[in-house]
N, C-alpha and C. Protein backbone atom coordinates (compact mmCIF):
# COMPACT_ATOMS: atom_id res chain seq x y z
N UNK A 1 0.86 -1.18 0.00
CA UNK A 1 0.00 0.00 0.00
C UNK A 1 0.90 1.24 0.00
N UNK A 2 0.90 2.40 -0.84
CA UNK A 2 1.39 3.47 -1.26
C UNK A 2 -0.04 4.32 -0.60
N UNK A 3 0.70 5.46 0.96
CA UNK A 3 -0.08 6.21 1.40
C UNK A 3 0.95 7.67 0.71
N UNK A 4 -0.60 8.06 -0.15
CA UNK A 4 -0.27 9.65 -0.29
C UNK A 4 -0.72 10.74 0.53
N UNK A 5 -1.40 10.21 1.40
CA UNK A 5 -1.80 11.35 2.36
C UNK A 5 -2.82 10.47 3.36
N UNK A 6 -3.54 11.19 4.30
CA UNK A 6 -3.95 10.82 5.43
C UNK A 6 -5.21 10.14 5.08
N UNK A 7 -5.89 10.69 3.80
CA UNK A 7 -7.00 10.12 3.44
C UNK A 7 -7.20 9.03 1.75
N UNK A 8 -6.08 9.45 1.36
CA UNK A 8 -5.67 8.48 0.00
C UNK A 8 -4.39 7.77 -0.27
N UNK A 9 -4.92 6.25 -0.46
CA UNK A 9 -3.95 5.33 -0.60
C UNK A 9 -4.20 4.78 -2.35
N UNK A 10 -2.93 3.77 -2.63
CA UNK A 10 -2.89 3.33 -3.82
C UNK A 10 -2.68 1.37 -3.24
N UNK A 11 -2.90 0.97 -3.60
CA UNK A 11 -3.31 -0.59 -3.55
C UNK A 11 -2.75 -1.24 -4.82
N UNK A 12 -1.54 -1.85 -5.23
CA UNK A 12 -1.61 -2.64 -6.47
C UNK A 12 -2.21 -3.66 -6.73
N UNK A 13 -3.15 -3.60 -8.30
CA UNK A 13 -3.72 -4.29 -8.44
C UNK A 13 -3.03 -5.89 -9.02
N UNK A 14 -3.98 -6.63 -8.29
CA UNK A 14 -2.99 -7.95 -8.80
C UNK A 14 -3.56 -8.76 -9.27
N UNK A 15 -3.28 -10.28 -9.63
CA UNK A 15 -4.42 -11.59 -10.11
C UNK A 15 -5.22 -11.71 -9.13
N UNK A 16 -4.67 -11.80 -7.91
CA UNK A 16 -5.91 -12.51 -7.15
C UNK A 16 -6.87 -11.09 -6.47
N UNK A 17 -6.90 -10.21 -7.22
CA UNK A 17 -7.49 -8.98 -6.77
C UNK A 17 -8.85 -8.80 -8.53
N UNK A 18 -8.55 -9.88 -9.18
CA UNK A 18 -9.23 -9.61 -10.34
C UNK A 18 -10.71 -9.40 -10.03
N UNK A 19 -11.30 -10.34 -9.34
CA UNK A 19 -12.94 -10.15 -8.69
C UNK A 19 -12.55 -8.76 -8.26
N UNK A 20 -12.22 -8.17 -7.46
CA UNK A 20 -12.41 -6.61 -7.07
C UNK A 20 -12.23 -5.78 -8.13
N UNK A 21 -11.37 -6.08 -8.67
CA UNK A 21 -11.26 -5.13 -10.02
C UNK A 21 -12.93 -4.97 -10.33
N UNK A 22 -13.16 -6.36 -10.96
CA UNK A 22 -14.16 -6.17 -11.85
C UNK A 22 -15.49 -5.39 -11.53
N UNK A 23 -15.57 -5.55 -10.21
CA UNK A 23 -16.56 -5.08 -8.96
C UNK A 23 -16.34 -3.92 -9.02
N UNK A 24 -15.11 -2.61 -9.02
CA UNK A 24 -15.21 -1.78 -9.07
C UNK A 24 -15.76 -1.19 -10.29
N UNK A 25 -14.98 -1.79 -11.59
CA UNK A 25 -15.14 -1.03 -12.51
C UNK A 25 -16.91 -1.11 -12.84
N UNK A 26 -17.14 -2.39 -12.77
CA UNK A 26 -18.78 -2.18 -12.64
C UNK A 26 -19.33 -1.05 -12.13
N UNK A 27 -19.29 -0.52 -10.81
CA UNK A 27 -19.66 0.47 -10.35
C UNK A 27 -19.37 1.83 -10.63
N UNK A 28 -18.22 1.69 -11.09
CA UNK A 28 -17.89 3.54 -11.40
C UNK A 28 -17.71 3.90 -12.86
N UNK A 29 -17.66 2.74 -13.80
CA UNK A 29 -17.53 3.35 -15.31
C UNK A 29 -18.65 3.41 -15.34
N UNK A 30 -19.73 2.77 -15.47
CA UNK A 30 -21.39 3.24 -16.35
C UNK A 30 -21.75 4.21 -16.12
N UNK A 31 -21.70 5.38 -14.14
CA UNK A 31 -22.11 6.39 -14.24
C UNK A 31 -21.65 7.41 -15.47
N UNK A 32 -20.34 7.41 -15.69
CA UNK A 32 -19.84 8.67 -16.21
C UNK A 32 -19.72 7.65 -18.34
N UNK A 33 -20.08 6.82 -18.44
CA UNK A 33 -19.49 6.57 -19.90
C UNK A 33 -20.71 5.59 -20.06
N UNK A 34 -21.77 5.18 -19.47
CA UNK A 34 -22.71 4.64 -20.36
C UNK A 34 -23.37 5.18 -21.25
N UNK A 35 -23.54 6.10 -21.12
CA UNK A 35 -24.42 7.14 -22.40
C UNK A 35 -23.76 7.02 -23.76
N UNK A 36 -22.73 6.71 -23.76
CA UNK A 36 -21.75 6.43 -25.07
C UNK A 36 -21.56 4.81 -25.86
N UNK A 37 -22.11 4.57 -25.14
CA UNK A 37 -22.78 2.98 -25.35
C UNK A 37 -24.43 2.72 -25.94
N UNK A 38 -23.90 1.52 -27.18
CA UNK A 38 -25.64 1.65 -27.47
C UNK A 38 -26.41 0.72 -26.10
N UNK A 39 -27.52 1.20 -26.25
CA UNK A 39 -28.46 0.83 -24.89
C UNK A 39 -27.74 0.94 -23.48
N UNK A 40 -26.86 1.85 -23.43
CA UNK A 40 -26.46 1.97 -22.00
C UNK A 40 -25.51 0.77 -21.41
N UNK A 41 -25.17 0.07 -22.60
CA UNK A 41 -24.89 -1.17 -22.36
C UNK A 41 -23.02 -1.42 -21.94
N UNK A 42 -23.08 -1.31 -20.75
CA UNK A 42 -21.13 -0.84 -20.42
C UNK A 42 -20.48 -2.55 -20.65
N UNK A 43 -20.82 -3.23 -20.90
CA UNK A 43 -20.44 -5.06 -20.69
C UNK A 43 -19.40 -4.97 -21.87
N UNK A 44 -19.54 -5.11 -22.84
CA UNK A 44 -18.52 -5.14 -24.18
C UNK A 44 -17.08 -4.55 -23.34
N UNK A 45 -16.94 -3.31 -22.78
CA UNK A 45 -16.01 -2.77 -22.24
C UNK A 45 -15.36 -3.49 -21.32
N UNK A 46 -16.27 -3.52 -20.21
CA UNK A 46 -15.93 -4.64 -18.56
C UNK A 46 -15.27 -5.34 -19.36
N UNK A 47 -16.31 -6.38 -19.98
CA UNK A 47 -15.87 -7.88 -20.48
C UNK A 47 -14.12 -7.91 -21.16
N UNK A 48 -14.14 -7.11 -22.18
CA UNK A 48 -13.16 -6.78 -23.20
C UNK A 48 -11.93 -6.64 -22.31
N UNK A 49 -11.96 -5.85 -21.41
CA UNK A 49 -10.59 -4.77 -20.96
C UNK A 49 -10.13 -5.29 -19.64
N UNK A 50 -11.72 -6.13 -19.21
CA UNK A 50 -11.45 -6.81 -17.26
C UNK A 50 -11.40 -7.64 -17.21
N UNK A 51 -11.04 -8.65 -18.20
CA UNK A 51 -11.23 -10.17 -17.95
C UNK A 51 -9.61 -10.43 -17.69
N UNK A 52 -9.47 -12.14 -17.10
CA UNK A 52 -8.61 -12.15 -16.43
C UNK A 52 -7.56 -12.28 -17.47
N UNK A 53 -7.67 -12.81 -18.35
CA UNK A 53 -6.48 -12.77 -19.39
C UNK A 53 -5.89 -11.68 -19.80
N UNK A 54 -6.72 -10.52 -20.07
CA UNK A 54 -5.95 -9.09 -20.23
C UNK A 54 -5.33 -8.35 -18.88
N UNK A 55 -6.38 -8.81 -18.17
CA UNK A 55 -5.51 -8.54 -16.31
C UNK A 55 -4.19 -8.68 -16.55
N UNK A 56 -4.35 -10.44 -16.95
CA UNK A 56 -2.70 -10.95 -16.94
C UNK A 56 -1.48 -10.41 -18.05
N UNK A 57 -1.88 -10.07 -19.00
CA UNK A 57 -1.78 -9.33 -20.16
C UNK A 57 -0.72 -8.09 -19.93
N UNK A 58 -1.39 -7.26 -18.82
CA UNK A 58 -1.16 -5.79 -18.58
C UNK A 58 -0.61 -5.88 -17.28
N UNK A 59 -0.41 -7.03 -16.61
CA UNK A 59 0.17 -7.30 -15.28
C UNK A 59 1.34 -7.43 -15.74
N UNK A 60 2.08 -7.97 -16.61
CA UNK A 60 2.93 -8.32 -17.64
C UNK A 60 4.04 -7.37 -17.75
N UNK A 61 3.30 -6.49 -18.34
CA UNK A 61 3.95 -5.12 -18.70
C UNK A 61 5.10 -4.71 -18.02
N UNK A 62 6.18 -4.76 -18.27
CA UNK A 62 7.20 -4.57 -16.60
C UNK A 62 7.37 -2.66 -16.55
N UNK A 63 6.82 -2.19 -17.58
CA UNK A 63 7.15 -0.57 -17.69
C UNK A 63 5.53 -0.20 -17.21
N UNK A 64 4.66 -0.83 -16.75
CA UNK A 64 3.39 -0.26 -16.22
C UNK A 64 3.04 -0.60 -14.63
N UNK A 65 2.58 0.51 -14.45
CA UNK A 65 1.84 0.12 -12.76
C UNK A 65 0.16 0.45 -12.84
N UNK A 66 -0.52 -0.72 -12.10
CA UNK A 66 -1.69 -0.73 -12.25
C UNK A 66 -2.38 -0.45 -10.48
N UNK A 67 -3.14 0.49 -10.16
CA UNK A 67 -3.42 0.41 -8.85
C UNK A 67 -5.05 0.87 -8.51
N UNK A 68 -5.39 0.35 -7.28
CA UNK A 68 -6.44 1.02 -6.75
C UNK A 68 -6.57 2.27 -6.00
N UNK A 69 -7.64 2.51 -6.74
CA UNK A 69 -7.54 4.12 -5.28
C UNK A 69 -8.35 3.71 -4.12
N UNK A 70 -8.07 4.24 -2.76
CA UNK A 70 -8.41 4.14 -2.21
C UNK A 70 -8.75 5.67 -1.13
N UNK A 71 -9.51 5.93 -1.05
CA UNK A 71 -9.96 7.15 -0.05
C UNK A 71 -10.85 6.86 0.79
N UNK A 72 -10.52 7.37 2.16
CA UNK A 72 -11.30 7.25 3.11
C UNK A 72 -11.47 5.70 3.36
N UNK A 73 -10.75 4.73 3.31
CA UNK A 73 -10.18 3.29 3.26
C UNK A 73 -11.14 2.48 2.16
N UNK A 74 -11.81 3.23 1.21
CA UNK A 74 -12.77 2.19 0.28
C UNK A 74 -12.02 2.76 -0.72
N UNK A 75 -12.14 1.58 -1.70
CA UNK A 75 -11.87 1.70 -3.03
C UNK A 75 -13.00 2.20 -3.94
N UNK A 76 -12.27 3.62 -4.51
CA UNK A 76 -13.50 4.52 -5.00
C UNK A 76 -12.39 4.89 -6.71
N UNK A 77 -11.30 4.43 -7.22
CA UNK A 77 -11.15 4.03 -8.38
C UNK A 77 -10.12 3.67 -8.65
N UNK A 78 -9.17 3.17 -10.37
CA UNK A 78 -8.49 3.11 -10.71
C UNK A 78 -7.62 3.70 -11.11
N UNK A 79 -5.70 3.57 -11.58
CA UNK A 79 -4.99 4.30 -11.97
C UNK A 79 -4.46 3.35 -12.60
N UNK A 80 -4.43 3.49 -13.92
CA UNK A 80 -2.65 2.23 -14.81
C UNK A 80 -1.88 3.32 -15.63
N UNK A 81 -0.76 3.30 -15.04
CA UNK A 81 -0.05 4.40 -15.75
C UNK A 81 1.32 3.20 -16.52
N UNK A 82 1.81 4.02 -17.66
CA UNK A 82 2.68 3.10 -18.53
C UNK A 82 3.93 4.00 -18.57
N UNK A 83 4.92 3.61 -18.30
CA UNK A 83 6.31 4.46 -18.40
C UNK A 83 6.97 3.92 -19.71
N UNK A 84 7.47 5.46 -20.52
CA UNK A 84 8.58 5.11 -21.74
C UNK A 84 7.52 4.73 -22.78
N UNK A 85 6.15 4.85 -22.59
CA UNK A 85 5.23 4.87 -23.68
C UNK A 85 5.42 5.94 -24.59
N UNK A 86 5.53 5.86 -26.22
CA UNK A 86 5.34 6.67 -27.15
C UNK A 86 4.11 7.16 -27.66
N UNK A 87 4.21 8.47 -27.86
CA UNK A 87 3.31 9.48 -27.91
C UNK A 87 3.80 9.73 -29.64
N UNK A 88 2.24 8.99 -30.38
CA UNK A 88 2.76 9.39 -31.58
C UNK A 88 3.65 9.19 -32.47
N UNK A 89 4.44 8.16 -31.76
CA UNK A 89 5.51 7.29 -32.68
C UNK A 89 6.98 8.11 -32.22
N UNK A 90 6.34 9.46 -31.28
CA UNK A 90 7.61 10.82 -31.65
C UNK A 90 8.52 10.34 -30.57
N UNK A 91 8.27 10.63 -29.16
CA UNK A 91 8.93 9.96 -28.60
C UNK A 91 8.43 9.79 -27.03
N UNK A 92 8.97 9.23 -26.28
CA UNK A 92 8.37 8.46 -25.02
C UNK A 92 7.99 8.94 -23.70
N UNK A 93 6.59 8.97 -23.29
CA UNK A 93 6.70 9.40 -22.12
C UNK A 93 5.41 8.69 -21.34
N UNK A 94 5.20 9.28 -19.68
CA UNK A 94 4.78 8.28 -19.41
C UNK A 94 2.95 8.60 -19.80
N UNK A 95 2.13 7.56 -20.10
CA UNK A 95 1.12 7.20 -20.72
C UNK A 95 -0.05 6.85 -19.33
N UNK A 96 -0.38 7.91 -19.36
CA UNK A 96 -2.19 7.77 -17.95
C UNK A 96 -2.94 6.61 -18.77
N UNK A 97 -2.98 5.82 -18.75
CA UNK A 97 -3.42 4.96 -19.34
C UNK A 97 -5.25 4.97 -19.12
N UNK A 98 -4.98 5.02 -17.70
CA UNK A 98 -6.37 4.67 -17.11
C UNK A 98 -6.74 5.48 -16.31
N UNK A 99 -7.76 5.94 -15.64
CA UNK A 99 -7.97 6.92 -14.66
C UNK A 99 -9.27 6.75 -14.62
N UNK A 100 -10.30 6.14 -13.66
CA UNK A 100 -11.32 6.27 -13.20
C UNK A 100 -11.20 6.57 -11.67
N UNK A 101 -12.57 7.36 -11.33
CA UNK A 101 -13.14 7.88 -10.02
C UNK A 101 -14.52 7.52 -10.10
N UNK A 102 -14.70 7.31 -8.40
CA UNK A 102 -16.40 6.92 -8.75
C UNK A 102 -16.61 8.22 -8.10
N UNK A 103 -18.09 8.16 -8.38
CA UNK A 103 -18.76 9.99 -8.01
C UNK A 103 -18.62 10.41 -6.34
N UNK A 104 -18.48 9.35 -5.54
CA UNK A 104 -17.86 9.47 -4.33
C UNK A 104 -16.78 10.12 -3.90
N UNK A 105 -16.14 10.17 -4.87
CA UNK A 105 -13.98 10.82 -4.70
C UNK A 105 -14.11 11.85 -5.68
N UNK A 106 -15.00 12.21 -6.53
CA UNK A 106 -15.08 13.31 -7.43
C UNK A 106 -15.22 14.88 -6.37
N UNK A 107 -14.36 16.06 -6.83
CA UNK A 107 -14.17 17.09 -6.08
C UNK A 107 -13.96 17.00 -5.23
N UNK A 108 -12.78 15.89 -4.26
CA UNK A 108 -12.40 16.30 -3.32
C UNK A 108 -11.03 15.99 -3.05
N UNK A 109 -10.17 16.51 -4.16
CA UNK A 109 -8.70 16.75 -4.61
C UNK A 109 -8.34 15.07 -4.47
N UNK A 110 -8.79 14.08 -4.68
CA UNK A 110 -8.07 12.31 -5.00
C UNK A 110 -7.34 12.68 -6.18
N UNK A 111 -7.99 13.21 -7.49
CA UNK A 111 -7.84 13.28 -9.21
C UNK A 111 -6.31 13.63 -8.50
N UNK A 112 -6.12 15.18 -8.34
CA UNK A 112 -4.97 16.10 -8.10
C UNK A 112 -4.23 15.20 -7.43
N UNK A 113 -4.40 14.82 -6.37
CA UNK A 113 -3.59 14.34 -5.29
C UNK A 113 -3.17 13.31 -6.32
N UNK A 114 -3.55 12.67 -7.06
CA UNK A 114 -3.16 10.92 -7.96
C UNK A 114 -2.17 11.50 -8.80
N UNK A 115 -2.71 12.36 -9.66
CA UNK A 115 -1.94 13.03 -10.58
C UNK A 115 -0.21 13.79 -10.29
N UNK A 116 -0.14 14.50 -9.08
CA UNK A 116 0.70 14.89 -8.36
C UNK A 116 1.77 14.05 -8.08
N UNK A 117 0.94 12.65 -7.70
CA UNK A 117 2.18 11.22 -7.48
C UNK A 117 2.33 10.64 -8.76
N UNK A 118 1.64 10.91 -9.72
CA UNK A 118 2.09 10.15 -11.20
C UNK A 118 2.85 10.88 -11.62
N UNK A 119 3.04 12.60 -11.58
CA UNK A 119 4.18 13.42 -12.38
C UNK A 119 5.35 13.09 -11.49
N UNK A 120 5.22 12.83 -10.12
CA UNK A 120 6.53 12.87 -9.34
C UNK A 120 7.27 11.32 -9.91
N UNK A 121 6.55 10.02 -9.89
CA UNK A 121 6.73 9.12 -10.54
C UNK A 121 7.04 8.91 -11.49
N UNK A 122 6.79 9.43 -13.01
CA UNK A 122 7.42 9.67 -14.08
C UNK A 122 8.60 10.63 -13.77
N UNK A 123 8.42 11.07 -12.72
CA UNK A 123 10.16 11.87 -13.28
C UNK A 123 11.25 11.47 -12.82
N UNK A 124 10.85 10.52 -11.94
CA UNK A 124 12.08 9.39 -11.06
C UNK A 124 11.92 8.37 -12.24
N UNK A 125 11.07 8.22 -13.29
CA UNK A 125 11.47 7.34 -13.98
C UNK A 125 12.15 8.00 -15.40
N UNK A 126 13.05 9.67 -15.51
CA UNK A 126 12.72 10.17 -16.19
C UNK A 126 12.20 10.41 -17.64
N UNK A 127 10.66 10.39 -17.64
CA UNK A 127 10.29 11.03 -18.42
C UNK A 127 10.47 12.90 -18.26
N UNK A 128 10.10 12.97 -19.40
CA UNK A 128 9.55 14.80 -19.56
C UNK A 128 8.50 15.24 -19.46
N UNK A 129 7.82 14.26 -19.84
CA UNK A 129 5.94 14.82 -20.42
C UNK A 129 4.88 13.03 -19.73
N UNK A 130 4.02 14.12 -19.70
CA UNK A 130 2.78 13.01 -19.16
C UNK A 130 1.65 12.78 -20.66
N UNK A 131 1.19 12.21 -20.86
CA UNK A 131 -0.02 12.25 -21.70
C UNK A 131 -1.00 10.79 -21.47
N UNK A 132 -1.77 11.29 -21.95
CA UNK A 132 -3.59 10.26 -21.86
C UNK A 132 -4.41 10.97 -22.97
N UNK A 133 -5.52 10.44 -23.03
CA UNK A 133 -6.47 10.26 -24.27
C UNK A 133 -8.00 10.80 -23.51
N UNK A 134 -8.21 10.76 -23.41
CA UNK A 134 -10.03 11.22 -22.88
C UNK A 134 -11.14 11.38 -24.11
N UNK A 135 -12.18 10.69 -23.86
CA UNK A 135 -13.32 10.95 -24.80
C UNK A 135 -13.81 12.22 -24.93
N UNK A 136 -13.56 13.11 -26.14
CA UNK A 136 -14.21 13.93 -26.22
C UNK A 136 -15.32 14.87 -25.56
N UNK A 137 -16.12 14.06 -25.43
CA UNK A 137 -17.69 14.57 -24.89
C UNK A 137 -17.33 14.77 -23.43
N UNK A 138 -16.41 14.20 -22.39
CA UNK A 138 -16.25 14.18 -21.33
C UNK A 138 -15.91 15.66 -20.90
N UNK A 139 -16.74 16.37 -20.44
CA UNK A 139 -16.08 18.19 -20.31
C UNK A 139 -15.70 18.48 -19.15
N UNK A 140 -16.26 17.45 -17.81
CA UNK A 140 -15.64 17.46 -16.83
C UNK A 140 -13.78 17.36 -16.64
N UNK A 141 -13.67 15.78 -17.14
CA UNK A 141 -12.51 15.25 -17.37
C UNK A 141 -11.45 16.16 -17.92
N UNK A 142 -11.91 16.76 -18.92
CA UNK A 142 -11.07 17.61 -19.86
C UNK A 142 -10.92 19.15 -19.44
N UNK A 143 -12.31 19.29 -18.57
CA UNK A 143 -11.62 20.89 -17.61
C UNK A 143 -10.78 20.55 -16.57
N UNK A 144 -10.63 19.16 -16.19
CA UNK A 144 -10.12 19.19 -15.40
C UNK A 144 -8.51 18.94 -15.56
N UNK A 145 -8.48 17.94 -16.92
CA UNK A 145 -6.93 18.11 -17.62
C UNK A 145 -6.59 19.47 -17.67
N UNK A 146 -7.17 20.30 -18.29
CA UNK A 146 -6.74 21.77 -19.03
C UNK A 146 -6.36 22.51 -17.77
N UNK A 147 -7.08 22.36 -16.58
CA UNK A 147 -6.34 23.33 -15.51
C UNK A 147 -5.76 22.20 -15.07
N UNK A 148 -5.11 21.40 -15.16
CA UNK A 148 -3.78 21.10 -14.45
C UNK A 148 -2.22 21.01 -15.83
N UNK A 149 -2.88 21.98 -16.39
CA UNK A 149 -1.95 22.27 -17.53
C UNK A 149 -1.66 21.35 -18.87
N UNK A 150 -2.69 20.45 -18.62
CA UNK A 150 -2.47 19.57 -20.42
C UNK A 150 -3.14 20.43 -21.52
N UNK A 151 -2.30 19.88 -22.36
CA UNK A 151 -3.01 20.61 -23.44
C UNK A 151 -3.48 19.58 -24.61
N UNK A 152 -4.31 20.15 -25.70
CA UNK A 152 -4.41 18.73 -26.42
C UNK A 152 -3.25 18.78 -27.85
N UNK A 153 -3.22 17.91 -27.83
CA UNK A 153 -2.26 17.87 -28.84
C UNK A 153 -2.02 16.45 -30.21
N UNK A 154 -3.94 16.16 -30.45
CA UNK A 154 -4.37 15.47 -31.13
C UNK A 154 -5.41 14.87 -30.73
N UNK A 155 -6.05 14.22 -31.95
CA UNK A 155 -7.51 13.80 -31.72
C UNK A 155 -7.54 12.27 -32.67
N UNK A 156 -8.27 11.24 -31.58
CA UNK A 156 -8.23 9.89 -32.60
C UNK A 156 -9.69 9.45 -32.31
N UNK A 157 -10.06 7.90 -32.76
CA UNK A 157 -11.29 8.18 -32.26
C UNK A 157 -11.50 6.41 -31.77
N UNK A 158 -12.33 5.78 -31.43
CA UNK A 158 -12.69 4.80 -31.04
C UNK A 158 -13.33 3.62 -31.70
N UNK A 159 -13.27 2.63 -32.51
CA UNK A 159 -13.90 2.08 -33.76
C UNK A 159 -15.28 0.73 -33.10
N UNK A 160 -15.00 1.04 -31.93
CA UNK A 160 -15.89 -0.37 -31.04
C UNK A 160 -17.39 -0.24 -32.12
N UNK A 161 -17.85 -0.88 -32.32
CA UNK A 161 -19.33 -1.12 -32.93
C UNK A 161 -20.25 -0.22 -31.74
N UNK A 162 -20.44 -0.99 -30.81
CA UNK A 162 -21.33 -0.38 -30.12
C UNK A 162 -21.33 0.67 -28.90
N UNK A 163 -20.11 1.73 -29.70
CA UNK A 163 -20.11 2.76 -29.11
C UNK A 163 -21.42 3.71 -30.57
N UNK A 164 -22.07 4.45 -30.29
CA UNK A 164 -22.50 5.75 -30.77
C UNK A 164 -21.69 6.20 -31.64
N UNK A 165 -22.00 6.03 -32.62
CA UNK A 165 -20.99 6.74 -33.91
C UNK A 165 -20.28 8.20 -33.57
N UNK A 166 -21.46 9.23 -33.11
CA UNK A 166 -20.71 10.46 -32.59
C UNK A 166 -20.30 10.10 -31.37
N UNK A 167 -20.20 9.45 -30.51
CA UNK A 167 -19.59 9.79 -29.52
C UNK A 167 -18.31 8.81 -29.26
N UNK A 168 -17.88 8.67 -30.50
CA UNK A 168 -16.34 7.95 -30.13
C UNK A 168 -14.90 8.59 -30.55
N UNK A 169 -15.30 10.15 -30.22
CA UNK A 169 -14.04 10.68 -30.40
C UNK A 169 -13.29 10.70 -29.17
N UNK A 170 -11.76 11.22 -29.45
CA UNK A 170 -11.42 11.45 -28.42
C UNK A 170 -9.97 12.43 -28.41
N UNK A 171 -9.52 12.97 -27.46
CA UNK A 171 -8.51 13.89 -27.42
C UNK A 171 -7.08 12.98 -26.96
N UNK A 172 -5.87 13.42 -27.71
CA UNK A 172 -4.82 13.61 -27.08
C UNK A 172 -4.64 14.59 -26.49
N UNK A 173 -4.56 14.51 -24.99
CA UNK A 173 -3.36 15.25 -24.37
C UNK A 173 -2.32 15.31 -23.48
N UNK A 174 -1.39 16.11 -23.85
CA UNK A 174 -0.21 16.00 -22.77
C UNK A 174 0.35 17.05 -21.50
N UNK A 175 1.41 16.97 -21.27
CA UNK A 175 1.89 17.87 -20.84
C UNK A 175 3.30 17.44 -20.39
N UNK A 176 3.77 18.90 -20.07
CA UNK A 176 5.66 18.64 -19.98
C UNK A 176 5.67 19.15 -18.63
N UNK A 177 6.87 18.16 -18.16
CA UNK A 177 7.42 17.92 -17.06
C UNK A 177 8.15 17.89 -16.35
């Protein structure tokens, strides 16, 4: 357990932590990303991205860390960040891979506080620059990148079938470090 402060911890996620995984993400992706799904339907995603083989997959990774958040001692979301990931083919830095909050830990500085230990973390691993991807439509997410200084710096989009044709764009952005 990685304590960043008195009220938020980080938990690595592991194999035999896969049932909790899945339990969380159930709970905190559909509020904020079912609408981008046909019929509200978040399973294709869970299924696709949480099953145990890609667990094991991305557990793998020896340049990634995958963790739980924890505030106020419950697990209220995820972090997988990727070090020496390329941005664009151009060149490497570290990659937010993942970042969920459930509406519980929303506005009450977890995001900042996470973010704060991922730039300090990439720079002991030195990178220069941070970057992640965010869906478009998300305006929370993305005011909340833009004031902690990312900027965007490309746009790709999402090809899943049963996402919503318009709503599978999405932003690059980064920032330097």
């Amino acid at each position: 357990m990685t304590n960043l402060n008195e009220n938020i911890q980080l938990e690595t996620v592991t194999i035999s932590s896969h049932l909790n995984l899945v339990e969380l993400v159930q709970r905190i992706y559909p509020p904020a990303y079912k609408h981008l799904w046909k019929n509200e339907d978040c399973s294709f995603y869970v299924d696709t991205f949480y099953n145990i083989a890609n667990l094991k997959l991305e557990l793998s990774n020896k340049n990634a860390e995958y963790y739980f958040i924890i505030y106020k001692n419950k697990p209220v979301g995820i972090c997988r960040i990727q070090f020496n990931e390329p941005l664009n083919n151009l060149k490497n830095g570290t990659y937010i891979h993942r970042m969920y909050l459930g509406v519980e830990a929303q506005g009450k500085g977890v995001a900042k506080t996470i973010f704060n230990w991922i730039e300090t973390r990439a720079k002991e691993k030195n990178s220069t620059f941070l970057w992640l991807k965010a869906m478009d439509t998300q305006e929370q997410a993305i005011k909340f990148y833009t004031k902690n200084h990312f900027k965007i710096t490309g746009k790709t989009s999402l090809d899943f079938d049963l996402l919503h044709k318009p709503l599978r764009g999405m932003l690059i952005m980064s920032k330097e470090i």
